[in-house]
C-alpha atoms as a PDB file:
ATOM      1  CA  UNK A   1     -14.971  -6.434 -36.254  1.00  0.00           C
ATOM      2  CA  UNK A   2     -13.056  -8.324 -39.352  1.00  0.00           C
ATOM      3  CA  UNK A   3      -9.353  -9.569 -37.948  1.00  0.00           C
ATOM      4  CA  UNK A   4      -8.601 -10.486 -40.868  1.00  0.00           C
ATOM      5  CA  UNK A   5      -6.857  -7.922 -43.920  1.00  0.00           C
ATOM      6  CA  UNK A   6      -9.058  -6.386 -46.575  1.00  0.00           C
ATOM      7  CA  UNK A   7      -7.735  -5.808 -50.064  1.00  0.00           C
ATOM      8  CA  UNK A   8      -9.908  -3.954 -52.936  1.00  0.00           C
ATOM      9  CA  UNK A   9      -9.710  -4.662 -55.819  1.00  0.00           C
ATOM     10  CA  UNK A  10     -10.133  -1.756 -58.382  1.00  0.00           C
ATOM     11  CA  UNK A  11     -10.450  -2.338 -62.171  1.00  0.00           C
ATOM     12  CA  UNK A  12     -12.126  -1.201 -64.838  1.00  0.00           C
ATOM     13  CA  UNK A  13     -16.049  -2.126 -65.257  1.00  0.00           C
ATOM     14  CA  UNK A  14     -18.154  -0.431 -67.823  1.00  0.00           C
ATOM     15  CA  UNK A  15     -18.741  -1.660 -71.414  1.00  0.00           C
ATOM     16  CA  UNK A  16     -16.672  -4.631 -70.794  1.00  0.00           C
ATOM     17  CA  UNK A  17     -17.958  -8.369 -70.336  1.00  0.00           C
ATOM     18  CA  UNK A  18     -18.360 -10.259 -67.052  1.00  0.00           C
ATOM     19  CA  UNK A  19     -15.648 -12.811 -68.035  1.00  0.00           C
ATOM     20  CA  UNK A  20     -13.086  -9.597 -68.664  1.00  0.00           C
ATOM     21  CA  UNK A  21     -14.573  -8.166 -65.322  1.00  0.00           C
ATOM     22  CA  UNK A  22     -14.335 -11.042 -63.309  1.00  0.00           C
ATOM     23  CA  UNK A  23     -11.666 -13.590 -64.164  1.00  0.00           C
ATOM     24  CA  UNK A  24      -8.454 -11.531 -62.557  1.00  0.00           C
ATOM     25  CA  UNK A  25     -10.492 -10.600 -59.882  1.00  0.00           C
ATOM     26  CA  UNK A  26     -11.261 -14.497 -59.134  1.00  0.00           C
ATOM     27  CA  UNK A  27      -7.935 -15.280 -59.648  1.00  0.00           C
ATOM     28  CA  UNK A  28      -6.668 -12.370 -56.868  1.00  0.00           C
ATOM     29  CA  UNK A  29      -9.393 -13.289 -54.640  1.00  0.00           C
ATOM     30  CA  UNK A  30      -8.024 -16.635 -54.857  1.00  0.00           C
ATOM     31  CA  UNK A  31      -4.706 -16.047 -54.100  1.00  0.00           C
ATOM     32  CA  UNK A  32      -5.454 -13.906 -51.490  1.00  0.00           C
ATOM     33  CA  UNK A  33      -7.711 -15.947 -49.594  1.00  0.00           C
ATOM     34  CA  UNK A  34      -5.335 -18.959 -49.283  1.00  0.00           C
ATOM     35  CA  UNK A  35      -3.392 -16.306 -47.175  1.00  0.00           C
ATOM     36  CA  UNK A  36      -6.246 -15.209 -44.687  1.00  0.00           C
ATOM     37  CA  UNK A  37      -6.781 -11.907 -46.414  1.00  0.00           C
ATOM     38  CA  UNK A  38     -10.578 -10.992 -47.736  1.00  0.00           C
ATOM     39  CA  UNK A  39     -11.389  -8.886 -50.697  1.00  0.00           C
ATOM     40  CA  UNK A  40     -13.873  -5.919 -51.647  1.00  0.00           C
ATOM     41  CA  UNK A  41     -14.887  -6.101 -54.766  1.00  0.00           C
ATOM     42  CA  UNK A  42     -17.073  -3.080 -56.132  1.00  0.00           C
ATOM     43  CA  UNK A  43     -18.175  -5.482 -58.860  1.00  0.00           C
ATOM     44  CA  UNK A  44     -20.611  -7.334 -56.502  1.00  0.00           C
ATOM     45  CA  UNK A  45     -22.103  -5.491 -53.365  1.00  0.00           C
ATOM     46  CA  UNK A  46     -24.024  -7.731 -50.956  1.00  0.00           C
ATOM     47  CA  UNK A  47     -26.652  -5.633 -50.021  1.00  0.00           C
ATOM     48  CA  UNK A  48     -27.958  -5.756 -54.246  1.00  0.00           C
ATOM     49  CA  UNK A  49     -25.637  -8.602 -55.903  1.00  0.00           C
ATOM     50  CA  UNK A  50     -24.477  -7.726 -59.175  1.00  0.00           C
ATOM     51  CA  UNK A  51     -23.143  -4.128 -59.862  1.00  0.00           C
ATOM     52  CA  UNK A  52     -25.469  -2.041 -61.819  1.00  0.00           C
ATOM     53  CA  UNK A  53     -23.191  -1.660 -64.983  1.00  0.00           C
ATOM     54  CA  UNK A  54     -23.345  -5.172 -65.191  1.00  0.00           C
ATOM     55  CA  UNK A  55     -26.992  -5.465 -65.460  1.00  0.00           C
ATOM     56  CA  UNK A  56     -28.127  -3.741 -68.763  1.00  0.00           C
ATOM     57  CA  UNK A  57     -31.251  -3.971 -67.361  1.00  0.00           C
ATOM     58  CA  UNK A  58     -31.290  -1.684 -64.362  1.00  0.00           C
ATOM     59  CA  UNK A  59     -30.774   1.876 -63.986  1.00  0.00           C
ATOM     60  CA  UNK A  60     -27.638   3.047 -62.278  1.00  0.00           C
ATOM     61  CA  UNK A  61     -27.192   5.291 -59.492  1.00  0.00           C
ATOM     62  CA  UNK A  62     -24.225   6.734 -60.148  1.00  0.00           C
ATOM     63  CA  UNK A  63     -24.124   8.730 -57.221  1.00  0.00           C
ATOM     64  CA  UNK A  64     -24.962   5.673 -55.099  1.00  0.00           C
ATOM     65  CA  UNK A  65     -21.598   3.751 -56.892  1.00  0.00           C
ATOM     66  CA  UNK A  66     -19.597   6.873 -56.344  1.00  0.00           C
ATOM     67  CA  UNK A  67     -20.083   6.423 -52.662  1.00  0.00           C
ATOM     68  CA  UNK A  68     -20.100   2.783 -51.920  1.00  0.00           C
ATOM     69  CA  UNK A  69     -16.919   2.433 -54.121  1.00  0.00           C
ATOM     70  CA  UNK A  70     -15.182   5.283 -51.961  1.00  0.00           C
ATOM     71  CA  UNK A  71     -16.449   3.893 -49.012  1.00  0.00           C
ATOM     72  CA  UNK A  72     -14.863   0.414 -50.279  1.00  0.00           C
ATOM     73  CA  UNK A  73     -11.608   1.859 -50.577  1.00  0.00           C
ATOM     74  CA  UNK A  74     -11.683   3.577 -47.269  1.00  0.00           C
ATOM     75  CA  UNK A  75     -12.268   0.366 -45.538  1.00  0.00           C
ATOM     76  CA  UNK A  76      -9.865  -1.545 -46.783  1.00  0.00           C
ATOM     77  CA  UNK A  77      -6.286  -1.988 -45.492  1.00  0.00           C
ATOM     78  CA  UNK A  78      -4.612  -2.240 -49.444  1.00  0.00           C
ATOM     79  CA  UNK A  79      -6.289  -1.616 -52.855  1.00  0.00           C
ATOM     80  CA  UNK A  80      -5.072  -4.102 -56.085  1.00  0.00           C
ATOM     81  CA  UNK A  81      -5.928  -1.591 -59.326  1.00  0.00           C
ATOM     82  CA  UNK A  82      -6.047  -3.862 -61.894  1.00  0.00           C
ATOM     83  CA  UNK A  83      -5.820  -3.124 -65.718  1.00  0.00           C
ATOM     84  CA  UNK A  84      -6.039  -6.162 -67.448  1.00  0.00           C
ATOM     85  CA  UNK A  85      -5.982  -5.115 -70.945  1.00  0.00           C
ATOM     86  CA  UNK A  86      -3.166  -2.996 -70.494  1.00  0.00           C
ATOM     87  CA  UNK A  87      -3.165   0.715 -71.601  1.00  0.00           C
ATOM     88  CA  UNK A  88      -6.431   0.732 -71.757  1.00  0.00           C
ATOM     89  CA  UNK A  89      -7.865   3.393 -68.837  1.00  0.00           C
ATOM     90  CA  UNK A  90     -10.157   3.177 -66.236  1.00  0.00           C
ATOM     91  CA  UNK A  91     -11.286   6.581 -65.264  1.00  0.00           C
ATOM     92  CA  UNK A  92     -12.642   5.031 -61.861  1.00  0.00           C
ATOM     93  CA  UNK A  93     -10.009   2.610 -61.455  1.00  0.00           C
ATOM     94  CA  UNK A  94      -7.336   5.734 -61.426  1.00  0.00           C
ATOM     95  CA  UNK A  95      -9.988   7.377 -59.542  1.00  0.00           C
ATOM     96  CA  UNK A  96      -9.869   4.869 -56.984  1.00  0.00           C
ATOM     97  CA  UNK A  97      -6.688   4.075 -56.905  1.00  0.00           C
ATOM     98  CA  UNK A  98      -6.094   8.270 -56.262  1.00  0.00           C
ATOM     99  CA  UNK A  99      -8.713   7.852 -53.697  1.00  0.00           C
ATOM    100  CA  UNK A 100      -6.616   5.355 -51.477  1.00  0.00           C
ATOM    101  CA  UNK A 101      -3.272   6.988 -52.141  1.00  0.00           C
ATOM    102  CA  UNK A 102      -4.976  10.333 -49.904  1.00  0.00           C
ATOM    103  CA  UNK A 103      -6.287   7.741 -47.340  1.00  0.00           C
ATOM    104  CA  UNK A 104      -2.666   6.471 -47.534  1.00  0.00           C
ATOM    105  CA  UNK A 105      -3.783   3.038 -47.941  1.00  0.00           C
ATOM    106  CA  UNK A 106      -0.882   0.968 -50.196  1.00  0.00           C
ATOM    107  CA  UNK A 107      -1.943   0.953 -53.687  1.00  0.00           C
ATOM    108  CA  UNK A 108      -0.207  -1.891 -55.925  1.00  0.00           C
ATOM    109  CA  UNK A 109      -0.825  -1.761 -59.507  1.00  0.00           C
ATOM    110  CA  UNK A 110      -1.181  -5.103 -61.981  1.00  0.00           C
ATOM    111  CA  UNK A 111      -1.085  -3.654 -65.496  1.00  0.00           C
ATOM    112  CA  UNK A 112       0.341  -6.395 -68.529  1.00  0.00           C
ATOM    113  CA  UNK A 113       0.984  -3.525 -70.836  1.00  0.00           C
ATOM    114  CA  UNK A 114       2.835  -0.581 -68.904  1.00  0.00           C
ATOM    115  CA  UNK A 115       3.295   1.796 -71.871  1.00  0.00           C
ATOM    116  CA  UNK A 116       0.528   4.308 -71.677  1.00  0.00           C
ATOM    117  CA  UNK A 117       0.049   3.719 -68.026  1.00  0.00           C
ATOM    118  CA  UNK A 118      -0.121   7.294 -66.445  1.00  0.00           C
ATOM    119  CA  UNK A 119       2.619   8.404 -64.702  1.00  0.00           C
ATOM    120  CA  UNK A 120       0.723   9.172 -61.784  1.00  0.00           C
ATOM    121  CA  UNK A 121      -0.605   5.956 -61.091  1.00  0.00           C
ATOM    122  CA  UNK A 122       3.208   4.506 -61.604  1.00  0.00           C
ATOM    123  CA  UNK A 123       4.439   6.707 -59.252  1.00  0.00           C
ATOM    124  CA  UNK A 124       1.438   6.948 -56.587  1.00  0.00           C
ATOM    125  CA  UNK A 125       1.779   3.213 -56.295  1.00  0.00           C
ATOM    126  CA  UNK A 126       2.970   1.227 -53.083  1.00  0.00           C
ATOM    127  CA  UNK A 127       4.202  -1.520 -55.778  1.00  0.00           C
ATOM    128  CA  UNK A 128       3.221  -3.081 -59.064  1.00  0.00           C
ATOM    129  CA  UNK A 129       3.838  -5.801 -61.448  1.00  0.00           C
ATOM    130  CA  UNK A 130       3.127  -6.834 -65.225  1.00  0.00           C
ATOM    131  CA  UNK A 131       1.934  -9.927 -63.644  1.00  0.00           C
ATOM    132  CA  UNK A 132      -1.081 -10.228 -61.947  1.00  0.00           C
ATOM    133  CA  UNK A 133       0.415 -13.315 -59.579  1.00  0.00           C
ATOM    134  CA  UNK A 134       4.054 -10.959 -58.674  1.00  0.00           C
ATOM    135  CA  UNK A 135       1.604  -8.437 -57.954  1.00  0.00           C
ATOM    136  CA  UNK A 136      -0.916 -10.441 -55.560  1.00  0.00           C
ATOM    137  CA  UNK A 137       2.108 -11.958 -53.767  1.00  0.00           C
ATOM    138  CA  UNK A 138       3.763  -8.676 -53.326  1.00  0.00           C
ATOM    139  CA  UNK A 139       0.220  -7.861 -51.349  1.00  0.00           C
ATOM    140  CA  UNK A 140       0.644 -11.024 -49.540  1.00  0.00           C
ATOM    141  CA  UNK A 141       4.382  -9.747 -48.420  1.00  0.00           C
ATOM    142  CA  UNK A 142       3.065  -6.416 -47.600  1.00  0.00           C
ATOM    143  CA  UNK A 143       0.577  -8.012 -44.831  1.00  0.00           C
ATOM    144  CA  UNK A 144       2.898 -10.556 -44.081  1.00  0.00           C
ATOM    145  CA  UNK A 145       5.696  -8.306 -42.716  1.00  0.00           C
ATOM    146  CA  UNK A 146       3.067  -5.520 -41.392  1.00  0.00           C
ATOM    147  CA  UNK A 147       1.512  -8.519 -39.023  1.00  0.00           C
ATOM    148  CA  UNK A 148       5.386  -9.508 -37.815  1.00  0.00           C
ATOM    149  CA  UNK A 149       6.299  -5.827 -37.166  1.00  0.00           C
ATOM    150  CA  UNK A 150       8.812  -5.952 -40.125  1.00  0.00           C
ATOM    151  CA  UNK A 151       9.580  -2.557 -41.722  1.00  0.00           C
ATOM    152  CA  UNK A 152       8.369  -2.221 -44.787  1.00  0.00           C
ATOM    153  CA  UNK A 153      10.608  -2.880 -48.064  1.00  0.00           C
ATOM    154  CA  UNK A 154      11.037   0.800 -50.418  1.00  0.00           C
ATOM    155  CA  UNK A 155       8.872   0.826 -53.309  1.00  0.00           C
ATOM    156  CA  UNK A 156       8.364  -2.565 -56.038  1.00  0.00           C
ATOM    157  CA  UNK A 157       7.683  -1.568 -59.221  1.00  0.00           C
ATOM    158  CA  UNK A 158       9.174  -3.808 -61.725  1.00  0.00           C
ATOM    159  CA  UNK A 159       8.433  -1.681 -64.157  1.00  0.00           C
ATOM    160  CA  UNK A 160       8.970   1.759 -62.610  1.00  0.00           C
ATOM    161  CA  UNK A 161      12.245   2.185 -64.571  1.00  0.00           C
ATOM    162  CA  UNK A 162       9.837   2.104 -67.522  1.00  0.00           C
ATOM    163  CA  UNK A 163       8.213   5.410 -66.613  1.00  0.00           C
ATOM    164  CA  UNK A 164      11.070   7.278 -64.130  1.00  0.00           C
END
């Protein structure tokens, strides 16, 4: 059994290149590995490497994605939703990010460009940042007080004010 804290990290896939896919995602992982906490990222599962939509080659199981990206989100102890290129929406990544809100697992959002950001993502969020870092440390604090028995600080959104 894995000791250590599991974040996903949700953001949008399809029709978009690896480098847009990726690059935040490194960056997170980054972060959150020099703090002892892993990642699941439904970009790459390790069962079949790359994710399907990546490969314009293969076929995708939709169905198949469906699951393992629930089941990703299930299993983690926090999800990161990512939208790097700000309004623009991820119909799975609000999916997702739904999807951990009923498991009540936290759910912190990273979006540059908060305007058209749906109000229920804003509001179903644990907290959120326009800047990917403020938002991977704010995961970091989450962990960090959970594993000293702190309570928990009310809601960070920066940019909740934006959307109340």
């Amino acid at each position: 059994m894995n000791s250590r804290p599991r974040v996903y990290l949700a953001g949008p896939i399809a029709g978009l290149s690896y480098s847009e896919v990726m690059t935040w995602r490194h960056t997170a992982q980054s972060i959150l590995g020099e703090h002892g906490i892993d990642v699941i990222m439904p970009v790459v599962y390790p069962h079949e490497g790359t994710y399907p939509m990546l490969a314009k080659d293969m076929k995708v199981d939709s169905l198949a994605v469906f699951h393992a990206d629930l089941f990703g989100v299930a299993e983690c102890d926090a999800v990161l939703a990512g939208f790097p290129l700000g309004n623009m929406a991820s119909v799975g990544t609000a999916f997702e990010a739904g999807a951990a809100f009923a498991y009540r697992v936290p759910v912190y959002i990273w979006c540059p460009d908060v305007e058209n950001l749906h109000p229920f993502l804003v509001h179903g969020a644990t907290g959120g940042s326009t800047d990917l870092n403020n938002t991977v440390m704010a995961v970091v604090q989450y962990f960090t007080r959970r594993n000293n028995n702190e309570r928990q600080l009310p809601l960070d959104l920066e940019f909740l004010g934006a959307r109340a």
